[in-house]
N, C-alpha and C. Protein backbone atom coordinates (compact mmCIF):
# COMPACT_ATOMS: atom_id res chain seq x y z
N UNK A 1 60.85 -93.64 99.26
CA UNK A 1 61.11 -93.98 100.65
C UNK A 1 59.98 -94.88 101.14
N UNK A 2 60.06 -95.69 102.13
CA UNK A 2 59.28 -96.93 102.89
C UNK A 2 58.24 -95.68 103.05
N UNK A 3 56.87 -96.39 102.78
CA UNK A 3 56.19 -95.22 103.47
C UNK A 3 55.63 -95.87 105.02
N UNK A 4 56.09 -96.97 105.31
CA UNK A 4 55.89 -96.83 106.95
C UNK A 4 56.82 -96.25 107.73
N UNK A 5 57.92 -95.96 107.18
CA UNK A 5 59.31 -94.80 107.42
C UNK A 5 58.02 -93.51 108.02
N UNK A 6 57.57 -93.09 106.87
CA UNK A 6 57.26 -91.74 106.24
C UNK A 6 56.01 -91.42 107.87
N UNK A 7 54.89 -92.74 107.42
CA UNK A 7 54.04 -92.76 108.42
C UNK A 7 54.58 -92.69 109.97
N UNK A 8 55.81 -93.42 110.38
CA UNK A 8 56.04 -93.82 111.78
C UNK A 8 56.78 -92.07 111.79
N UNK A 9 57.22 -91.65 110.68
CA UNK A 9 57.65 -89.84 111.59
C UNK A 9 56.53 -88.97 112.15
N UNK A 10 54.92 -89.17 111.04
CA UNK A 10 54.14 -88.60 111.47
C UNK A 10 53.71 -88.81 112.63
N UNK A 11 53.23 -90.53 112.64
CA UNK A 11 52.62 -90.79 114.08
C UNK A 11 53.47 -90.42 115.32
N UNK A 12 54.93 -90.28 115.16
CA UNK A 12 55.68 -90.09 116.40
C UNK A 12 55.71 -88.31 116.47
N UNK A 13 55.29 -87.62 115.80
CA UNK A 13 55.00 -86.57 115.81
C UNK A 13 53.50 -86.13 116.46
N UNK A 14 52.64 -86.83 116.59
CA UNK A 14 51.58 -86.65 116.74
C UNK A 14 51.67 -87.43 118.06
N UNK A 15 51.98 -88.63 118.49
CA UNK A 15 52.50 -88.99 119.89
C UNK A 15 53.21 -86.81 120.73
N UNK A 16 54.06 -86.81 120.41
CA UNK A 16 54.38 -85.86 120.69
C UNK A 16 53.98 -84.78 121.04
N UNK A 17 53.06 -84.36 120.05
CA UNK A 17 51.92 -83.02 120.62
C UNK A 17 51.11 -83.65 121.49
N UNK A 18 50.53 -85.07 121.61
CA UNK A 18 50.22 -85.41 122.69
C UNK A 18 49.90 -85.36 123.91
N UNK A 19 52.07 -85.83 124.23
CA UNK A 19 52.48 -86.44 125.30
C UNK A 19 52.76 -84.59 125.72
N UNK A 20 52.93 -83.24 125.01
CA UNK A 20 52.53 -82.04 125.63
C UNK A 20 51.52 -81.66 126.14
N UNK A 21 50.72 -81.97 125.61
CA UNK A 21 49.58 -81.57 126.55
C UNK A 21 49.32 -82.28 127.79
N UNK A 22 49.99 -83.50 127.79
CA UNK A 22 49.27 -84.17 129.20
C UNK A 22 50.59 -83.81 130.32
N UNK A 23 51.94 -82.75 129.45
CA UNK A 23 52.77 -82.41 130.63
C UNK A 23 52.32 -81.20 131.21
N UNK A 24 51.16 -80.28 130.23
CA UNK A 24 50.81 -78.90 130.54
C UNK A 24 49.64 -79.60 131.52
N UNK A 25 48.98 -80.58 131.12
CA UNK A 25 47.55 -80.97 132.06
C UNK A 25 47.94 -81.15 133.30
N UNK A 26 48.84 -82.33 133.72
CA UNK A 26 49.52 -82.85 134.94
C UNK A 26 49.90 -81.57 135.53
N UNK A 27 51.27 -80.36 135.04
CA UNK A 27 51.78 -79.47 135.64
C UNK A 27 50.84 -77.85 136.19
N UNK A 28 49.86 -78.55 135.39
CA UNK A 28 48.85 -77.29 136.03
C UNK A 28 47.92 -77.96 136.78
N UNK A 29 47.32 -78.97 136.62
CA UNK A 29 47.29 -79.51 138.01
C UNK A 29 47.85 -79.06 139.52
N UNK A 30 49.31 -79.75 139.54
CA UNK A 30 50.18 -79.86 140.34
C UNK A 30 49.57 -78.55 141.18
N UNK A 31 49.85 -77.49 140.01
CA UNK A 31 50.56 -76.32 140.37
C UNK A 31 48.53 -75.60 141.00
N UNK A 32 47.43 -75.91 140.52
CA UNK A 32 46.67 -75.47 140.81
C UNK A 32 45.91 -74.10 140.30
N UNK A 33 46.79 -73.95 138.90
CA UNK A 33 46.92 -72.47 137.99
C UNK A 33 47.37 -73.03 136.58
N UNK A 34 47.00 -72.41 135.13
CA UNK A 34 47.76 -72.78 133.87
C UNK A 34 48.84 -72.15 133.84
N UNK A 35 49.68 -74.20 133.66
CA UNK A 35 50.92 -73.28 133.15
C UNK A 35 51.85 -74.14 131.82
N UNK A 36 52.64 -73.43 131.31
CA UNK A 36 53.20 -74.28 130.22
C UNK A 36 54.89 -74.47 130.40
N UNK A 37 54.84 -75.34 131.01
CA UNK A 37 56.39 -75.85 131.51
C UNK A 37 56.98 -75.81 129.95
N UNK A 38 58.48 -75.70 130.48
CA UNK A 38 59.48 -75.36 129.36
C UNK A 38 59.73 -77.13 129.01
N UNK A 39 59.27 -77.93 129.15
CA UNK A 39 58.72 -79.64 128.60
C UNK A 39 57.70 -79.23 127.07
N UNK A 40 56.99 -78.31 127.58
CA UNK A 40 56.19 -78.56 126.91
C UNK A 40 56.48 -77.40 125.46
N UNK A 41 57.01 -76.71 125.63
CA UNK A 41 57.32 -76.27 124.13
C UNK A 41 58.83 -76.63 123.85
N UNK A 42 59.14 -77.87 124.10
CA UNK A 42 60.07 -78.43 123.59
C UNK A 42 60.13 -79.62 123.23
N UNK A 43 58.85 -80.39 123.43
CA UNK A 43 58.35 -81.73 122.32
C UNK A 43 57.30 -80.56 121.87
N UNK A 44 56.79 -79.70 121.99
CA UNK A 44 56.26 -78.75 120.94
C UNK A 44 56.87 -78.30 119.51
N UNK A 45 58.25 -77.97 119.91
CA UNK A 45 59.51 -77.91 118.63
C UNK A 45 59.72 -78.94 117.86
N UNK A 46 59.56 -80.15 118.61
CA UNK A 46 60.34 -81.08 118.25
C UNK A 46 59.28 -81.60 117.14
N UNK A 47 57.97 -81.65 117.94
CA UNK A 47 56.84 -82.52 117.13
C UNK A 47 56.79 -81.53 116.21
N UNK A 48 56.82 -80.57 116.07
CA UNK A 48 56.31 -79.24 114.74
C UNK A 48 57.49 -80.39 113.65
N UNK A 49 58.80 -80.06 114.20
CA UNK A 49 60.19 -80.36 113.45
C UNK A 49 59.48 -81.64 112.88
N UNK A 50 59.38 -82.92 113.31
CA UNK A 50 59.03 -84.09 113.01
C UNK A 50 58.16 -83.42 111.72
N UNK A 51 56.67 -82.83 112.14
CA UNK A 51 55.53 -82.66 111.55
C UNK A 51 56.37 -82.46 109.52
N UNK A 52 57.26 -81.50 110.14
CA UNK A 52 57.69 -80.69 108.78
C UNK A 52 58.50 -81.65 107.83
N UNK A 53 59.27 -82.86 108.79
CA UNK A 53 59.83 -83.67 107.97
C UNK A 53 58.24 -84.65 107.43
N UNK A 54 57.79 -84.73 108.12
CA UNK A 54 56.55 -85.80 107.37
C UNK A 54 56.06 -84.76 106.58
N UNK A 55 55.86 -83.86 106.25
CA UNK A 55 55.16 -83.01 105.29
C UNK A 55 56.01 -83.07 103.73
N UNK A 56 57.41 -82.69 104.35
CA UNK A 56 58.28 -82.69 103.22
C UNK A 56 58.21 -84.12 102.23
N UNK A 57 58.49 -85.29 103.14
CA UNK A 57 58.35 -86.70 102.75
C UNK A 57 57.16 -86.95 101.99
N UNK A 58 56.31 -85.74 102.45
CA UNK A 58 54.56 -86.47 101.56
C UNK A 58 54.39 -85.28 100.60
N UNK A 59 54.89 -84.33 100.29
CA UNK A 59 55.12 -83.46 99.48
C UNK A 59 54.34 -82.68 99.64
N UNK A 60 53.47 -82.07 100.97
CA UNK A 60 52.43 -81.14 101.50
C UNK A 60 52.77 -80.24 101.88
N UNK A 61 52.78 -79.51 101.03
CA UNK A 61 52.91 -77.70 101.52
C UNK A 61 52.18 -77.21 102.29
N UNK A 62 50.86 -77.85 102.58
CA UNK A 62 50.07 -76.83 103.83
C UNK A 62 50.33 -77.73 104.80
N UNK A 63 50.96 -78.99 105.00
CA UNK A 63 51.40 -79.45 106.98
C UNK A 63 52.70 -78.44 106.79
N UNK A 64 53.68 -78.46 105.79
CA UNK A 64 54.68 -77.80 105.90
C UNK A 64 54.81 -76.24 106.46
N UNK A 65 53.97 -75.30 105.92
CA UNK A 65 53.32 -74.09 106.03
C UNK A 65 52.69 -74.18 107.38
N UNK A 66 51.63 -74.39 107.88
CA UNK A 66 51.42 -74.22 108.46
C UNK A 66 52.20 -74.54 109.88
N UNK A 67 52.94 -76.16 110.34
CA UNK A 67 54.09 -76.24 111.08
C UNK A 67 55.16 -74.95 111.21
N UNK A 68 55.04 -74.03 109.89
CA UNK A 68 56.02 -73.41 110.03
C UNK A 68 55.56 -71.94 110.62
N UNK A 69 54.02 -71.73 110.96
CA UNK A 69 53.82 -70.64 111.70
C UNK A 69 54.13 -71.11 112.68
N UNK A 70 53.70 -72.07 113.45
CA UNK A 70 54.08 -72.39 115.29
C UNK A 70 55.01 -72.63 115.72
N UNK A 71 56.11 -72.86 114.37
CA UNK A 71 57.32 -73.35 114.82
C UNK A 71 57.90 -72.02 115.46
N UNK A 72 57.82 -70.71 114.59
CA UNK A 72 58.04 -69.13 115.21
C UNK A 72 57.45 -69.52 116.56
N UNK A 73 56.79 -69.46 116.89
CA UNK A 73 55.88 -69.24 118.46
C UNK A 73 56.69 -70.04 119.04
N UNK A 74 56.91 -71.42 118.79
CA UNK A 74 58.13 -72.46 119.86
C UNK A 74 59.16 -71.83 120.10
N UNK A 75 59.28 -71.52 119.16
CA UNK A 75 61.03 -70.58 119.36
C UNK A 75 61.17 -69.08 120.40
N UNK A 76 59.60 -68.60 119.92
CA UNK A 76 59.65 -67.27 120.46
C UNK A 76 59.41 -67.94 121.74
N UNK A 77 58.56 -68.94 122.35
CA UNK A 77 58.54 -68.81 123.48
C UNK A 77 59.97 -69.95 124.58
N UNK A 78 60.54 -70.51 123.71
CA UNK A 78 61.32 -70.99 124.27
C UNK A 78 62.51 -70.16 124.83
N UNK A 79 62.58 -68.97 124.10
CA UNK A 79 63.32 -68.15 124.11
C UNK A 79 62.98 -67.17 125.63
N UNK A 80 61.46 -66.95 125.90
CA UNK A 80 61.12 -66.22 126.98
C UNK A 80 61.08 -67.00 128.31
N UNK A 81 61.15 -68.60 127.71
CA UNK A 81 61.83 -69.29 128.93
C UNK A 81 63.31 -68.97 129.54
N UNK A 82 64.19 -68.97 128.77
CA UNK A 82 65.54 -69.14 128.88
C UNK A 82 66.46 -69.92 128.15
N UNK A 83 65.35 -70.76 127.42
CA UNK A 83 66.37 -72.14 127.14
C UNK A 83 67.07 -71.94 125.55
N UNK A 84 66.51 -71.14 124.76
CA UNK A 84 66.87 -70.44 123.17
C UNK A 84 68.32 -70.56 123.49
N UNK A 85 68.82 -69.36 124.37
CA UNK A 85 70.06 -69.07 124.13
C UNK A 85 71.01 -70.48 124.73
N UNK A 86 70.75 -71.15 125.14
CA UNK A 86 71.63 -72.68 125.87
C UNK A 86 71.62 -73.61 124.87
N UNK A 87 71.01 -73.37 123.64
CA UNK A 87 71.21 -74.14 122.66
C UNK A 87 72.11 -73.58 121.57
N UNK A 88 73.34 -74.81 121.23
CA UNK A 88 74.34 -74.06 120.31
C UNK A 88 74.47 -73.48 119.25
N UNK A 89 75.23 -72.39 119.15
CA UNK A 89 74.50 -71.22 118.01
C UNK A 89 74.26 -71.67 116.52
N UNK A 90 74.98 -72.81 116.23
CA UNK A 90 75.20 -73.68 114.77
C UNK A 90 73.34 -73.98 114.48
N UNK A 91 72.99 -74.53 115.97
CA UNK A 91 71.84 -75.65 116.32
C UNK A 91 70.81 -74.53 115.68
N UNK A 92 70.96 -73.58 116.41
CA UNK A 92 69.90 -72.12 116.31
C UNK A 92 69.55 -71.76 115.20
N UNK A 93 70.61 -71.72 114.47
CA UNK A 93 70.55 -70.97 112.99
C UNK A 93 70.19 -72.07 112.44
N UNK A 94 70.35 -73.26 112.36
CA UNK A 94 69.68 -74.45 111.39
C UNK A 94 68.28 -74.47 111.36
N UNK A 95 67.71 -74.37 113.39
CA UNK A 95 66.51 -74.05 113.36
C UNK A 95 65.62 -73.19 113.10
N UNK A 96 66.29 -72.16 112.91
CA UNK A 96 65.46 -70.94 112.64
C UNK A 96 65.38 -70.92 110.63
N UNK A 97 66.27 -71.68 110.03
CA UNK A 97 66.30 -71.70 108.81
C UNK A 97 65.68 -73.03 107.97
N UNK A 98 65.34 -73.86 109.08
CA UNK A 98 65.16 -75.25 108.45
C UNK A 98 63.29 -75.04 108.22
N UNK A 99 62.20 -74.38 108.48
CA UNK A 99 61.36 -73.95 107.94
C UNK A 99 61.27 -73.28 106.33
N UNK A 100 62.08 -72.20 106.64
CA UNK A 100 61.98 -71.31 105.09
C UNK A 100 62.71 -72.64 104.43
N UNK A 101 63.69 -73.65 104.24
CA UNK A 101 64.00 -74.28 103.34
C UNK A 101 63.00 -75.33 103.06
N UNK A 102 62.24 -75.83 104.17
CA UNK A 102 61.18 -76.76 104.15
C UNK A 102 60.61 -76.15 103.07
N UNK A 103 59.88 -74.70 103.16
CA UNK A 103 59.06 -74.18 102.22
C UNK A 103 59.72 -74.30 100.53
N UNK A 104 60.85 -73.87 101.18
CA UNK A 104 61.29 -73.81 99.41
C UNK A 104 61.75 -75.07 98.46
């Protein structure tokens, strides 16, 4: 594969964890207290997701592995937002399975 393919998933993954933190910085601001808007663990998911395809592409088991502890925590906490269950159940089960296959 192109490896500026390979590179532009990482860097847009890493844009990503980013562009979260400066929605948790701004929104706790705003708000005058920490807080982690449901923005922010959802380019949290997304960038892990990215992370795991650039891992797979570079054949690294520890970005893979390790993406795949926080990816649990995105989920668990997206879930204590509300937003887990509004995503379609096909979507869910891919995500909750597309780690352990990363690994394997």
């Amino acid at each position: 594969m192109n490896q500026y393919l390979i590179f532009s998933i990482g860097f847009l993954s890493q844009i990503l964890f980013s562009a979260r933190l400066l929605v948790q910085w701004i929104s706790s601001e705003k708000a005058g207290r920490v807080l982690s808007p449901l923005l922010f663990w959802q380019f949290s998911i997304l960038a892990s997701f990215l992370m795991m395809i650039y891992g797979i592409l570079r054949n690294d088991l520890a970005i893979i592995f390790g993406q795949s502890v926080t990816y649990g925590v995105y989920i668990r906490n997206l879930h204590f937002q509300g937003f887990w269950s509004k995503i379609p159940r096909p979507v869910r089960i891919a995500a909750i399975l597309f780690p352990l296959l990363a690994i394997i």
